[in-house]
N, C-alpha and C. Protein backbone atom coordinates (compact mmCIF):
# COMPACT_ATOMS: atom_id res chain seq x y z
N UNK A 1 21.83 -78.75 -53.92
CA UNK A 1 22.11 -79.47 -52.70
C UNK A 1 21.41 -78.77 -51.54
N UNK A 2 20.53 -79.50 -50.54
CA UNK A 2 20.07 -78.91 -49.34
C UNK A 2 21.12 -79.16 -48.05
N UNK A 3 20.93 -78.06 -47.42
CA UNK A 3 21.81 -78.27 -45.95
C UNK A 3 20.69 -77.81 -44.94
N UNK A 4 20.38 -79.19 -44.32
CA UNK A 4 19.94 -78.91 -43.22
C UNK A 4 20.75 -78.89 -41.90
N UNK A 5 20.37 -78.02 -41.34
CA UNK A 5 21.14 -77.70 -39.85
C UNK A 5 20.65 -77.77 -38.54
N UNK A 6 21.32 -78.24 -37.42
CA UNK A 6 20.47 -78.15 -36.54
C UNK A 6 21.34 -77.66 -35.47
N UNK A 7 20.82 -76.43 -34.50
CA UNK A 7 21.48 -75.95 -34.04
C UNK A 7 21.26 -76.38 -32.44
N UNK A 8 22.39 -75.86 -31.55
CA UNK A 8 22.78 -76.22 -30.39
C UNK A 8 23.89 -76.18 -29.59
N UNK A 9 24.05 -76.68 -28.37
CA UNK A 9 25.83 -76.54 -28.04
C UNK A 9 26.07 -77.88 -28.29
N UNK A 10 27.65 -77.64 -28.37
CA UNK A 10 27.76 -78.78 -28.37
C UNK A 10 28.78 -79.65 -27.26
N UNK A 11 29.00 -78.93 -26.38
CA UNK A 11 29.68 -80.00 -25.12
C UNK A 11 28.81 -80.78 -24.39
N UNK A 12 29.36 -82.35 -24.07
CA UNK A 12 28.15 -83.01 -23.81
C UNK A 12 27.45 -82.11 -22.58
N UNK A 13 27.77 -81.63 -21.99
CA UNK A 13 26.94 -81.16 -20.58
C UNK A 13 25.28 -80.62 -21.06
N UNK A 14 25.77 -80.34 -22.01
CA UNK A 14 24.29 -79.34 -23.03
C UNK A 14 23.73 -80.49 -23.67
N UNK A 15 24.08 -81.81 -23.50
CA UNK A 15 23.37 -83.13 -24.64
C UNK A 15 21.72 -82.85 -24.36
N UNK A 16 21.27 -82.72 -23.23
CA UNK A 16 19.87 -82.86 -23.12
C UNK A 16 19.12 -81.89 -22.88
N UNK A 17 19.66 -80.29 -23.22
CA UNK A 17 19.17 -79.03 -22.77
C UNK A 17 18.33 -78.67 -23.84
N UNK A 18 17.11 -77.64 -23.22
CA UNK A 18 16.11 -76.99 -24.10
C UNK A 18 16.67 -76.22 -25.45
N UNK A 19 18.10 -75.81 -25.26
CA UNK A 19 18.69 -75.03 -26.41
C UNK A 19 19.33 -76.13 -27.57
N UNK A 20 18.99 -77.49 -26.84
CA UNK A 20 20.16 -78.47 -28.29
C UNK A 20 18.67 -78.89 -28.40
N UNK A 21 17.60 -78.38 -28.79
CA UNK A 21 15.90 -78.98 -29.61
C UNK A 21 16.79 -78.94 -31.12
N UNK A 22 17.59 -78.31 -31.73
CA UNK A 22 17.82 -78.68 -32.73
C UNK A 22 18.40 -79.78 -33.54
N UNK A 23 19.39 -80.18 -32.43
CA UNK A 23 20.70 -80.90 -32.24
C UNK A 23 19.33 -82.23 -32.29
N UNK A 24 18.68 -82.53 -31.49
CA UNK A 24 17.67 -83.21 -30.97
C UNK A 24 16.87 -83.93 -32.43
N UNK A 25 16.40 -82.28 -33.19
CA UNK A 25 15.69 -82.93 -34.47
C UNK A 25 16.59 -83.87 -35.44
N UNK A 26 18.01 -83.31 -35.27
CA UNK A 26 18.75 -83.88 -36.29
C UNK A 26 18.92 -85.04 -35.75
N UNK A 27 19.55 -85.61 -34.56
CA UNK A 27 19.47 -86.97 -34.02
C UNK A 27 18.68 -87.98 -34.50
N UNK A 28 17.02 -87.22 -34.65
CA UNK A 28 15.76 -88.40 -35.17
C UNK A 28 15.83 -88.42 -36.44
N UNK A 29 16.06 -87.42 -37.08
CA UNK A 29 16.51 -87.31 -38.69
C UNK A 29 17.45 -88.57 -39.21
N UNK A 30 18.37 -88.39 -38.86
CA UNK A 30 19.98 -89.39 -38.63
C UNK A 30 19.40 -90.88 -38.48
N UNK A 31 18.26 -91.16 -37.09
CA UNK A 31 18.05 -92.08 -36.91
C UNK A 31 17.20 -92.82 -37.92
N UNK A 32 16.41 -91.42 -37.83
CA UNK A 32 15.06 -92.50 -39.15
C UNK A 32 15.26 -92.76 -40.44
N UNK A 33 16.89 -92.32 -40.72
CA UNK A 33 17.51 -92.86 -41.92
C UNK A 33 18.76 -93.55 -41.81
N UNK A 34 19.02 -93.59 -40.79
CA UNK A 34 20.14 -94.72 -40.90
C UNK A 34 21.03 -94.04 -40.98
N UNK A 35 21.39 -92.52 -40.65
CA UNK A 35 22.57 -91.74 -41.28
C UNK A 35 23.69 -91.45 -39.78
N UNK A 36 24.56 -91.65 -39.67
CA UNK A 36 25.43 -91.29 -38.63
C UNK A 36 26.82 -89.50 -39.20
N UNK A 37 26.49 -88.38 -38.50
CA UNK A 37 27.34 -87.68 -38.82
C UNK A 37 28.95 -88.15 -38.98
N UNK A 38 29.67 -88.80 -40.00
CA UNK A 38 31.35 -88.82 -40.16
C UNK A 38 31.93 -87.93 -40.32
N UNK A 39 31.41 -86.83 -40.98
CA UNK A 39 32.32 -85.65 -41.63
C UNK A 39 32.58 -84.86 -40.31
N UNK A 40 34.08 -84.18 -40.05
CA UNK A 40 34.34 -83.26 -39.09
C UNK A 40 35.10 -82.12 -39.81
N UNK A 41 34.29 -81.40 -40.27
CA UNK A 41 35.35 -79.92 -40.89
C UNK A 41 34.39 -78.75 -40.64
N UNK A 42 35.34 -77.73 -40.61
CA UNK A 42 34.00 -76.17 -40.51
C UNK A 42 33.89 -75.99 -39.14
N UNK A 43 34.11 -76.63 -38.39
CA UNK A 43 33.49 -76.53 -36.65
C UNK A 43 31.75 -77.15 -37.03
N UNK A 44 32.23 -78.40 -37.05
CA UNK A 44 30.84 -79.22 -37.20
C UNK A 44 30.77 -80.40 -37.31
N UNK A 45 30.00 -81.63 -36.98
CA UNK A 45 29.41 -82.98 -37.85
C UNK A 45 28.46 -82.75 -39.07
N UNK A 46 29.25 -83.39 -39.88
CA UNK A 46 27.58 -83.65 -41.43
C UNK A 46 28.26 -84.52 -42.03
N UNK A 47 27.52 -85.04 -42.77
CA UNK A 47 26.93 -86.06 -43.75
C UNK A 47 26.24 -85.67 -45.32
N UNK A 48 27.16 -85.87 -45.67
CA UNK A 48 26.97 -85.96 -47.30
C UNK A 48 26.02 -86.95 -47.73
N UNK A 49 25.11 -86.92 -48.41
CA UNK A 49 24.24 -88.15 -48.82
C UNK A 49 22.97 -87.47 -49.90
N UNK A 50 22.51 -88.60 -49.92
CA UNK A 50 21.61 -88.41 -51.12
C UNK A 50 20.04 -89.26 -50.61
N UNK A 51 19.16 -88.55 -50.09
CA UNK A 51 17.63 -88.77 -49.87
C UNK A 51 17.10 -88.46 -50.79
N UNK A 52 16.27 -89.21 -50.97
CA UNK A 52 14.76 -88.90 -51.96
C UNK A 52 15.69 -88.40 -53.58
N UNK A 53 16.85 -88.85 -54.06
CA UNK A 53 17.54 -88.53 -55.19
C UNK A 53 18.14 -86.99 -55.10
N UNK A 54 18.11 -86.48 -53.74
CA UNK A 54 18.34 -84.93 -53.60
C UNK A 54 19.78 -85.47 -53.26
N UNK A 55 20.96 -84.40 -53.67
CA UNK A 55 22.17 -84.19 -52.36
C UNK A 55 21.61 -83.39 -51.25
N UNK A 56 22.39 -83.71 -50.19
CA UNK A 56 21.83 -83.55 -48.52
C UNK A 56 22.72 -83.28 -47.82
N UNK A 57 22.97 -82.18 -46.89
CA UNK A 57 23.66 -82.50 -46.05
C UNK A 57 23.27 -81.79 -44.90
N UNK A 58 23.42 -83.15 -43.89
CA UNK A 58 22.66 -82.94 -42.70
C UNK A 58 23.81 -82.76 -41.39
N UNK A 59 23.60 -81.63 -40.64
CA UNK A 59 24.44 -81.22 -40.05
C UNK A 59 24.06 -80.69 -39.01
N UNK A 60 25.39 -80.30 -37.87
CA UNK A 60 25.47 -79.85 -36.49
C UNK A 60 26.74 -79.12 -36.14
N UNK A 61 26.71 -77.94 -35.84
CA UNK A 61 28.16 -77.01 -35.49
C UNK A 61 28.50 -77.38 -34.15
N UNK A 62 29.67 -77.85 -34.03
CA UNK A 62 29.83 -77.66 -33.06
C UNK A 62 30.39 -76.53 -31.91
N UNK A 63 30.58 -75.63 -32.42
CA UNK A 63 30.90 -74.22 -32.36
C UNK A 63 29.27 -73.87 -30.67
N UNK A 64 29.81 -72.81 -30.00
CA UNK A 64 28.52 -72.42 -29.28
C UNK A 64 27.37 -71.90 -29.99
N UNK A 65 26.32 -72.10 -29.65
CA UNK A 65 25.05 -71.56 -30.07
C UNK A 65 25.29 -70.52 -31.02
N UNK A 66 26.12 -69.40 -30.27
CA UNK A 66 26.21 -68.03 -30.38
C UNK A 66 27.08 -67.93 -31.35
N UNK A 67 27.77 -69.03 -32.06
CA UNK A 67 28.77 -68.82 -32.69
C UNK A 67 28.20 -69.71 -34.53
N UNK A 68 27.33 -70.39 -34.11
CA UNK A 68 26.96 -71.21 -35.48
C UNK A 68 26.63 -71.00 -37.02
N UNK A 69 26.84 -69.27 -36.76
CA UNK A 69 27.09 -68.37 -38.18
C UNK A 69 28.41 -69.04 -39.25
N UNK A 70 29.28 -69.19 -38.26
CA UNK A 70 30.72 -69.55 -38.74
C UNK A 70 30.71 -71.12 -39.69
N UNK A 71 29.81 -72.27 -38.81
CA UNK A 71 29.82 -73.40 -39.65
C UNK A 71 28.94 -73.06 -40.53
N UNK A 72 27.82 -72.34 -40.91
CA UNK A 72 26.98 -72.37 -41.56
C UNK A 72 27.42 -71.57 -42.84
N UNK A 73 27.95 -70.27 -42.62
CA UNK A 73 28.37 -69.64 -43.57
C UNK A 73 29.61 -70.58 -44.43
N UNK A 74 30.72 -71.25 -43.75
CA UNK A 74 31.80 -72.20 -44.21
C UNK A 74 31.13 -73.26 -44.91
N UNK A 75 30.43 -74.32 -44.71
CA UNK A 75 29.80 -75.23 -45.23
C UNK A 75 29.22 -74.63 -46.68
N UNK A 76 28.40 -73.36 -46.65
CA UNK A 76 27.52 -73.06 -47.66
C UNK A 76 28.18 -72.62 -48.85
N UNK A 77 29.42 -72.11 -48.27
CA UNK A 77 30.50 -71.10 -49.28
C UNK A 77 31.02 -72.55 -50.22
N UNK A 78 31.98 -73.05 -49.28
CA UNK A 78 32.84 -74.89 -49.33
C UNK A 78 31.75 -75.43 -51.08
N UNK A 79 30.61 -75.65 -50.07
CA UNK A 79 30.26 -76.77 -51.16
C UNK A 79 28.71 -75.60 -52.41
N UNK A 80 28.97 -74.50 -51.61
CA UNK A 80 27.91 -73.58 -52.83
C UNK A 80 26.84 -73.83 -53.16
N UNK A 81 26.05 -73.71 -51.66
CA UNK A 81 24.53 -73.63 -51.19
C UNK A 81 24.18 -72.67 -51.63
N UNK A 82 22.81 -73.08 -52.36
CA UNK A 82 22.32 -71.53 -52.11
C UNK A 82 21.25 -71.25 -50.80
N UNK A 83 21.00 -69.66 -50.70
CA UNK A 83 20.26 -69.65 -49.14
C UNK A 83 19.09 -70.07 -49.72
N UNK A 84 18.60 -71.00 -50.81
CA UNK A 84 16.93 -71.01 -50.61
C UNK A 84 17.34 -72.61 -50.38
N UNK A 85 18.13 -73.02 -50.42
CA UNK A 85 18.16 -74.50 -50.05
C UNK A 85 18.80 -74.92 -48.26
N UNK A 86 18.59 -73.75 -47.92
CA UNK A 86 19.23 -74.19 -46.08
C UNK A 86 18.03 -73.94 -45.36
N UNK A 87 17.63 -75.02 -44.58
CA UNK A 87 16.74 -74.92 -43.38
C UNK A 87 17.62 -74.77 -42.38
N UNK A 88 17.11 -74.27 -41.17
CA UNK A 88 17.79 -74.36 -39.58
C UNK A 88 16.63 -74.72 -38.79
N UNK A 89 17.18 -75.55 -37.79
CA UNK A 89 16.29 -76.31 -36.72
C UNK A 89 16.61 -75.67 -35.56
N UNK A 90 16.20 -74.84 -34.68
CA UNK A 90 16.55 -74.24 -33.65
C UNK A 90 15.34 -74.20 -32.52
N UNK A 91 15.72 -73.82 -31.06
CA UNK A 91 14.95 -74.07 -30.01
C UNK A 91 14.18 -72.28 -30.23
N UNK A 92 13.01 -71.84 -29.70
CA UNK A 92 12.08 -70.96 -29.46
C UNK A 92 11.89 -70.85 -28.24
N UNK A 93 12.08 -69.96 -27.65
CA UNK A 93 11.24 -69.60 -26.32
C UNK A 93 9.83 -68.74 -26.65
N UNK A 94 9.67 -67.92 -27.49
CA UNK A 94 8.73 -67.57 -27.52
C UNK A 94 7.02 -69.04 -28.21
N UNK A 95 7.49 -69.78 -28.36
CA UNK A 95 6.82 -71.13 -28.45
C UNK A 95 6.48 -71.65 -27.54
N UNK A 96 5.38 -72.36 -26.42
CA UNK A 96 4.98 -73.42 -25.56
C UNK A 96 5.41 -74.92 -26.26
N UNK A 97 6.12 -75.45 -24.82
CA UNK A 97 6.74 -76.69 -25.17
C UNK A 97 5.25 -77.52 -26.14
N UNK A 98 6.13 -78.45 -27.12
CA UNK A 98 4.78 -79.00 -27.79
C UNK A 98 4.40 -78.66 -29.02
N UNK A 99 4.77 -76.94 -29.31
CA UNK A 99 4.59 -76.41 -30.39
C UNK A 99 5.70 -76.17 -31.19
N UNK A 100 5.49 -76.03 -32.43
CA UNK A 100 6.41 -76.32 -33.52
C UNK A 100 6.06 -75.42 -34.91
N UNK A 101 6.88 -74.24 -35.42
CA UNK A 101 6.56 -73.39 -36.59
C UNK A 101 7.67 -73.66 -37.26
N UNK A 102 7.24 -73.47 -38.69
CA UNK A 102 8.05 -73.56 -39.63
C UNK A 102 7.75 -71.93 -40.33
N UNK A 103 9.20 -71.54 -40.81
CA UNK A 103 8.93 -70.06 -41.02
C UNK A 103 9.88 -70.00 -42.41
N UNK A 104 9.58 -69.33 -43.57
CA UNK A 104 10.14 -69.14 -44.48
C UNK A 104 11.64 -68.12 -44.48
N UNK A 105 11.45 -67.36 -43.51
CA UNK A 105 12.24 -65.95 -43.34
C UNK A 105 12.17 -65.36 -42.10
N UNK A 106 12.47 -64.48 -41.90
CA UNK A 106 12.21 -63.25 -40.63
C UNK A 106 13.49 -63.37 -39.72
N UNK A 107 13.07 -62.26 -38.74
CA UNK A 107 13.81 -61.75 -37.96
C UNK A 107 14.70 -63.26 -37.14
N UNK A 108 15.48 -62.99 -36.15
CA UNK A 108 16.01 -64.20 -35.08
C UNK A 108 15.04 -64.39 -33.76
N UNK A 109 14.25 -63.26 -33.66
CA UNK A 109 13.42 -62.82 -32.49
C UNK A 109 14.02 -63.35 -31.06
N UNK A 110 15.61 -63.13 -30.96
CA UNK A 110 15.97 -62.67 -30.44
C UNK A 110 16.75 -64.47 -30.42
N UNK A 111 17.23 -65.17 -30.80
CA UNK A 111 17.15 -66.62 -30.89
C UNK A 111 19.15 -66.14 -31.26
N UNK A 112 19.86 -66.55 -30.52
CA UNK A 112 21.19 -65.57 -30.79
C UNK A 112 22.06 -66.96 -32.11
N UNK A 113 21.81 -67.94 -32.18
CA UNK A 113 22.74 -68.62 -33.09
C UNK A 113 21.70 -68.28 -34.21
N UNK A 114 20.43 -68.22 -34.06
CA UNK A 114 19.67 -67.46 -35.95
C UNK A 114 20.29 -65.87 -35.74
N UNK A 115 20.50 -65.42 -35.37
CA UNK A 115 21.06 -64.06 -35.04
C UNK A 115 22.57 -64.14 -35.76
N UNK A 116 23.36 -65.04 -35.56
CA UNK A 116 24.61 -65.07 -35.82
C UNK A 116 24.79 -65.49 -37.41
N UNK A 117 23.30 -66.44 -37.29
CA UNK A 117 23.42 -66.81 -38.94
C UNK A 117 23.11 -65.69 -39.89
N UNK A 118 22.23 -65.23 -39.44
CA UNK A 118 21.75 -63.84 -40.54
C UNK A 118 22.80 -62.78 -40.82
N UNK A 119 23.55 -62.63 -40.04
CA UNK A 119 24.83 -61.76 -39.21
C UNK A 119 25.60 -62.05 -40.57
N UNK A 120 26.20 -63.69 -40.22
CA UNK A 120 27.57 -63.77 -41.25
C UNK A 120 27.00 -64.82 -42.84
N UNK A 121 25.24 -64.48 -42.74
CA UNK A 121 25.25 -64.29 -44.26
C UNK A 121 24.51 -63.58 -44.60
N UNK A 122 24.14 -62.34 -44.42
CA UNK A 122 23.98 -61.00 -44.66
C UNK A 122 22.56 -61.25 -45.22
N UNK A 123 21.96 -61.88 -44.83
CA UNK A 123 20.56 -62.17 -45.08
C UNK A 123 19.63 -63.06 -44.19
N UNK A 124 18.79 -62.38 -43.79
CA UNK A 124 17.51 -63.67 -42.99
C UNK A 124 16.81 -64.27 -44.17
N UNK A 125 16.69 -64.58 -45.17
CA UNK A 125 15.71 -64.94 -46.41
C UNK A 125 16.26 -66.82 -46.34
N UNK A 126 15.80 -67.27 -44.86
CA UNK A 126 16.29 -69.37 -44.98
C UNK A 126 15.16 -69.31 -44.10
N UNK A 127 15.13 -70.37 -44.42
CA UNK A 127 14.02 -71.39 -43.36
C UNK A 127 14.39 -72.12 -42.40
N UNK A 128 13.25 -71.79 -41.59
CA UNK A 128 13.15 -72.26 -39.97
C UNK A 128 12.75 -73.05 -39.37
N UNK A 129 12.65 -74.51 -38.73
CA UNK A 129 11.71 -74.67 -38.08
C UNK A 129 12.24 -74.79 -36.72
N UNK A 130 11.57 -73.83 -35.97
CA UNK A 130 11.53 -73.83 -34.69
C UNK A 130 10.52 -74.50 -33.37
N UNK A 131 10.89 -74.96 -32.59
CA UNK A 131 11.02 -75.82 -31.82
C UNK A 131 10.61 -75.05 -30.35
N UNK A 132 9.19 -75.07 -29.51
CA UNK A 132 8.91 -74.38 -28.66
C UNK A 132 9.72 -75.21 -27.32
N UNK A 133 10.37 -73.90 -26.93
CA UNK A 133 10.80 -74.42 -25.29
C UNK A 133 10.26 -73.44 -24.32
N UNK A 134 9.79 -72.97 -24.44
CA UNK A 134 8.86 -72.29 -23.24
C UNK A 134 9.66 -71.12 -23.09
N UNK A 135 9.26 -70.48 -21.93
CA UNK A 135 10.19 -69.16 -21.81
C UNK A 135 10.00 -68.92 -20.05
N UNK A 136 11.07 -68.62 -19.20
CA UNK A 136 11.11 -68.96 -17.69
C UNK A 136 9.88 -67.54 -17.45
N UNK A 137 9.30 -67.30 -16.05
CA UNK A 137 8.59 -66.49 -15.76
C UNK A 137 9.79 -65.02 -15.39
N UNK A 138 10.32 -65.04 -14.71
CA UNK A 138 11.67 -63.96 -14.69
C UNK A 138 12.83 -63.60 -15.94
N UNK A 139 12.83 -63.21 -16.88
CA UNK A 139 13.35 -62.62 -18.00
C UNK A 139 15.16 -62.96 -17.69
N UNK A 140 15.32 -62.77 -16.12
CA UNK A 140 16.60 -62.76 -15.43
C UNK A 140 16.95 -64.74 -15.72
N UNK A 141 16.44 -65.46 -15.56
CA UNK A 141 16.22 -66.53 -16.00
C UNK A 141 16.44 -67.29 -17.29
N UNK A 142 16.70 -66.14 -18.03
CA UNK A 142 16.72 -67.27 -19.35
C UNK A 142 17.80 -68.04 -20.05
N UNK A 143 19.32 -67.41 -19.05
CA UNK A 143 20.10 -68.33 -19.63
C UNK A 143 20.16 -69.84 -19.07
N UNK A 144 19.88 -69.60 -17.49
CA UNK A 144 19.42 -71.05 -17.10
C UNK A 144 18.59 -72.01 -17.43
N UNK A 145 17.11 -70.86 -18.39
CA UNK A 145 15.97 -71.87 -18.51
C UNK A 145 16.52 -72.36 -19.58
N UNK A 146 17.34 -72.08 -20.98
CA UNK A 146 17.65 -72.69 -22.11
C UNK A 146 18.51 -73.55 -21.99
N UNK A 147 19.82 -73.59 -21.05
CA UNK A 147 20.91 -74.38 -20.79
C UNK A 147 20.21 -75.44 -19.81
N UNK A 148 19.28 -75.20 -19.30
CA UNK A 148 18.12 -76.76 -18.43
C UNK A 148 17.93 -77.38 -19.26
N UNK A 149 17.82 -78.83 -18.23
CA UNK A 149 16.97 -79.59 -18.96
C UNK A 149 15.41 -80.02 -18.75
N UNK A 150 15.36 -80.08 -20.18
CA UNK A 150 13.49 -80.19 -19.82
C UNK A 150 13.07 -80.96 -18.94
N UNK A 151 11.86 -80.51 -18.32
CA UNK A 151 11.53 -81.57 -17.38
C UNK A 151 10.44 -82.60 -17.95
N UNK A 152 10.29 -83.84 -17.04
CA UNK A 152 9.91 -84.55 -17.46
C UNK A 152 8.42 -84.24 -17.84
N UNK A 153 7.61 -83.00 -17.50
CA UNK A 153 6.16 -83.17 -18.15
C UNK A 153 6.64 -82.54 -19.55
N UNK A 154 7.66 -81.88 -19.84
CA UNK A 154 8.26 -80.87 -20.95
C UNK A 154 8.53 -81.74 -21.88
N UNK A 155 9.24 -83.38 -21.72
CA UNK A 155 9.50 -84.25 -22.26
C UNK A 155 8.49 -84.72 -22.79
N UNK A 156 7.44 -85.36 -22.20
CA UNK A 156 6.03 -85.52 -22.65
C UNK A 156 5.88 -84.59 -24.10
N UNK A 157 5.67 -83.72 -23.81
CA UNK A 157 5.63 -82.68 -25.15
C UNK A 157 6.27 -82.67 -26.17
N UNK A 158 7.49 -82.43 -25.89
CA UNK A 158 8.92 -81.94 -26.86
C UNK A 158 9.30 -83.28 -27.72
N UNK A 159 9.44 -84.89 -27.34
CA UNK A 159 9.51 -85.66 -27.60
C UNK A 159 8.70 -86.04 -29.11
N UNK A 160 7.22 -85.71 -29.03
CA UNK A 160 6.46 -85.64 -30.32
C UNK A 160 6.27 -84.61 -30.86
N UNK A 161 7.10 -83.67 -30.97
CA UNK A 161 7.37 -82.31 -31.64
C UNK A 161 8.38 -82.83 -32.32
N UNK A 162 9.61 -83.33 -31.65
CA UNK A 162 10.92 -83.66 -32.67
C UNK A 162 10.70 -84.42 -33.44
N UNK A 163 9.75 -85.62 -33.25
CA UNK A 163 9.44 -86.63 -34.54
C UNK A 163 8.81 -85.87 -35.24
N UNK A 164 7.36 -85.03 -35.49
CA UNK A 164 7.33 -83.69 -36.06
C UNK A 164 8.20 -83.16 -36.89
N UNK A 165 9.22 -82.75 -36.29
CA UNK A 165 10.08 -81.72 -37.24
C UNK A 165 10.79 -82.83 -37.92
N UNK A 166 11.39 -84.08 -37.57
CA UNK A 166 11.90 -84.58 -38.55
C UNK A 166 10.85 -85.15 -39.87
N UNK A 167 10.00 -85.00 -39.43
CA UNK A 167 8.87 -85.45 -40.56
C UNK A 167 8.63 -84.31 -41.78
N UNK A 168 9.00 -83.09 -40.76
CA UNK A 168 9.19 -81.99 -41.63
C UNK A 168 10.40 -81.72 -42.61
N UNK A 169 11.18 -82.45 -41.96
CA UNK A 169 11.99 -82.64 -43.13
C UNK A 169 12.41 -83.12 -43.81
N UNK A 170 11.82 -84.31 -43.90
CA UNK A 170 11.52 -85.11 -44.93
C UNK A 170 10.60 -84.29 -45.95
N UNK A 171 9.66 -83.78 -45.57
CA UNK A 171 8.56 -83.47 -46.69
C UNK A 171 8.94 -82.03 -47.11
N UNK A 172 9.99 -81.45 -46.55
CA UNK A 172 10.87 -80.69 -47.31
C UNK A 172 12.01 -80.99 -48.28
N UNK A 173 12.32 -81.89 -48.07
CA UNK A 173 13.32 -82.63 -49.16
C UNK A 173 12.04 -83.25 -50.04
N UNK A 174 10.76 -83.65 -49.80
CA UNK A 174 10.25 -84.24 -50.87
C UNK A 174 10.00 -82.96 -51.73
N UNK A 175 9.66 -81.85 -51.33
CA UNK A 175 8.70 -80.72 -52.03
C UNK A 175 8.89 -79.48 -51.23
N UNK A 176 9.67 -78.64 -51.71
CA UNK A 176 10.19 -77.40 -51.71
C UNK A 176 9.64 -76.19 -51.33
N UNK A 177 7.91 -77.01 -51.18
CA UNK A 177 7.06 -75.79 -51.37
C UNK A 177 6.62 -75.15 -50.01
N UNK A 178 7.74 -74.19 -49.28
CA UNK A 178 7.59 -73.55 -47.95
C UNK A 178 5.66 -73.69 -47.60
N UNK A 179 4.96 -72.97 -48.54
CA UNK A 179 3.87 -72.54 -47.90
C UNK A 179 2.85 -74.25 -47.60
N UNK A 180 3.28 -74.76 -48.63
CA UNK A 180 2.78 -76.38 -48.29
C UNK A 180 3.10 -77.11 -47.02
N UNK A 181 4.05 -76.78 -46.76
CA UNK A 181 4.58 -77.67 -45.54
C UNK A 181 4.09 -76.68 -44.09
N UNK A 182 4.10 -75.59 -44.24
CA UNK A 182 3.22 -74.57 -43.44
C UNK A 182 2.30 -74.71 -43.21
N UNK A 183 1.30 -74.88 -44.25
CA UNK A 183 0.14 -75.31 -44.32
C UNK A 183 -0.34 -77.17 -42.99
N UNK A 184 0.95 -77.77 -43.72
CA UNK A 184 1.11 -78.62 -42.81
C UNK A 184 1.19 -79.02 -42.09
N UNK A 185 2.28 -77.84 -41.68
CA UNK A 185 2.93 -78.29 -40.19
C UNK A 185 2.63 -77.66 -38.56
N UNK A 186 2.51 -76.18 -39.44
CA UNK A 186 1.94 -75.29 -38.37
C UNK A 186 0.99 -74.95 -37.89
N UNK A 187 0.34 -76.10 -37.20
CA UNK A 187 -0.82 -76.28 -36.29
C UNK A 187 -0.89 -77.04 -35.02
């Protein structure tokens, strides 16, 4: 079974902020299949289902950013994921709006809900695709620049990045093969 995740806050005030790009991919995901989150357990929305003959479950914590270790680790334990079958969709500052990496592993680089995930499952070894939101010019800035909302030339950008990543995950549920879809995606 795959669990894809997409991370973010989740009180509406945060619906349209640079930090819910994850929340964002899963939305077009949801949409371009017809799937609406029903399930509420774990501190989260998901959806049980079956794409491309795979089990699926496509999901959102609703827990803070900082806290999304907790649904992720609960969900994976619950239904007995393994970590090579969980992607996470999360926002990047170190990315220019527009750009979009998919990463097999590594650090959180400083990204605090991949931070929390690695935390409470004792391993970074899942996949990423991250989602460029720019990064403010003052360092002092960055909890405002992530909790903003993009602006409208940012929209321009970010808008055909998320169809992007949901495309990416589709062709991760078709074919498993990290370095293929890399090959793919990350350009």
């Amino acid at each position: 079974m795959k669990l894809i995740v997409g991370l973010g806050n989740y009180p509406i005030e945060y619906h349209e902020t640079r930090h819910n790009a994850g929340f964002m991919v899963i939305d077009e995901f949801c949409l371009n299949h017809r799937l609406t989150l029903n399930q509420n357990k774990f501190n989260g929305w998901f959806i049980k289902t079956k794409i491309y003959n795979q089990d699926v479950i496509v999901a959102k914590p609703y827990t803070y950013m900082n806290l999304s270790g907790q649904f992720v680790r609960d969900i994976m334990h619950f239904y007995q994921i393994d970590i090579s079958d969980l992607i996470v969709i999360s926002d990047d500052v170190d990315l220019l709006p527009g750009m979009m990496r998919i990463k097999p592993n590594g650090s959180s680089a400083g990204q605090k809900g991949i931070q929390n995930i690695i935390d409470l499952l004792g391993t970074n070894q899942f996949k990423r695709i991250r989602i460029g939101i720019g990064k403010p010019i003052n360092k002092s800035q960055m909890v405002g620049h992530v909790t903003g909302e993009f602006t409208f030339e940012e929209r321009q950008l970010i808008d055909p990045i998320i169809k992007k990543a949901s495309c990416a995950i589709d062709a991760f549920l078709k074919s498993d093969n990290i370095n293929q879809l890399m090959n793919q995606f990350n350009k």
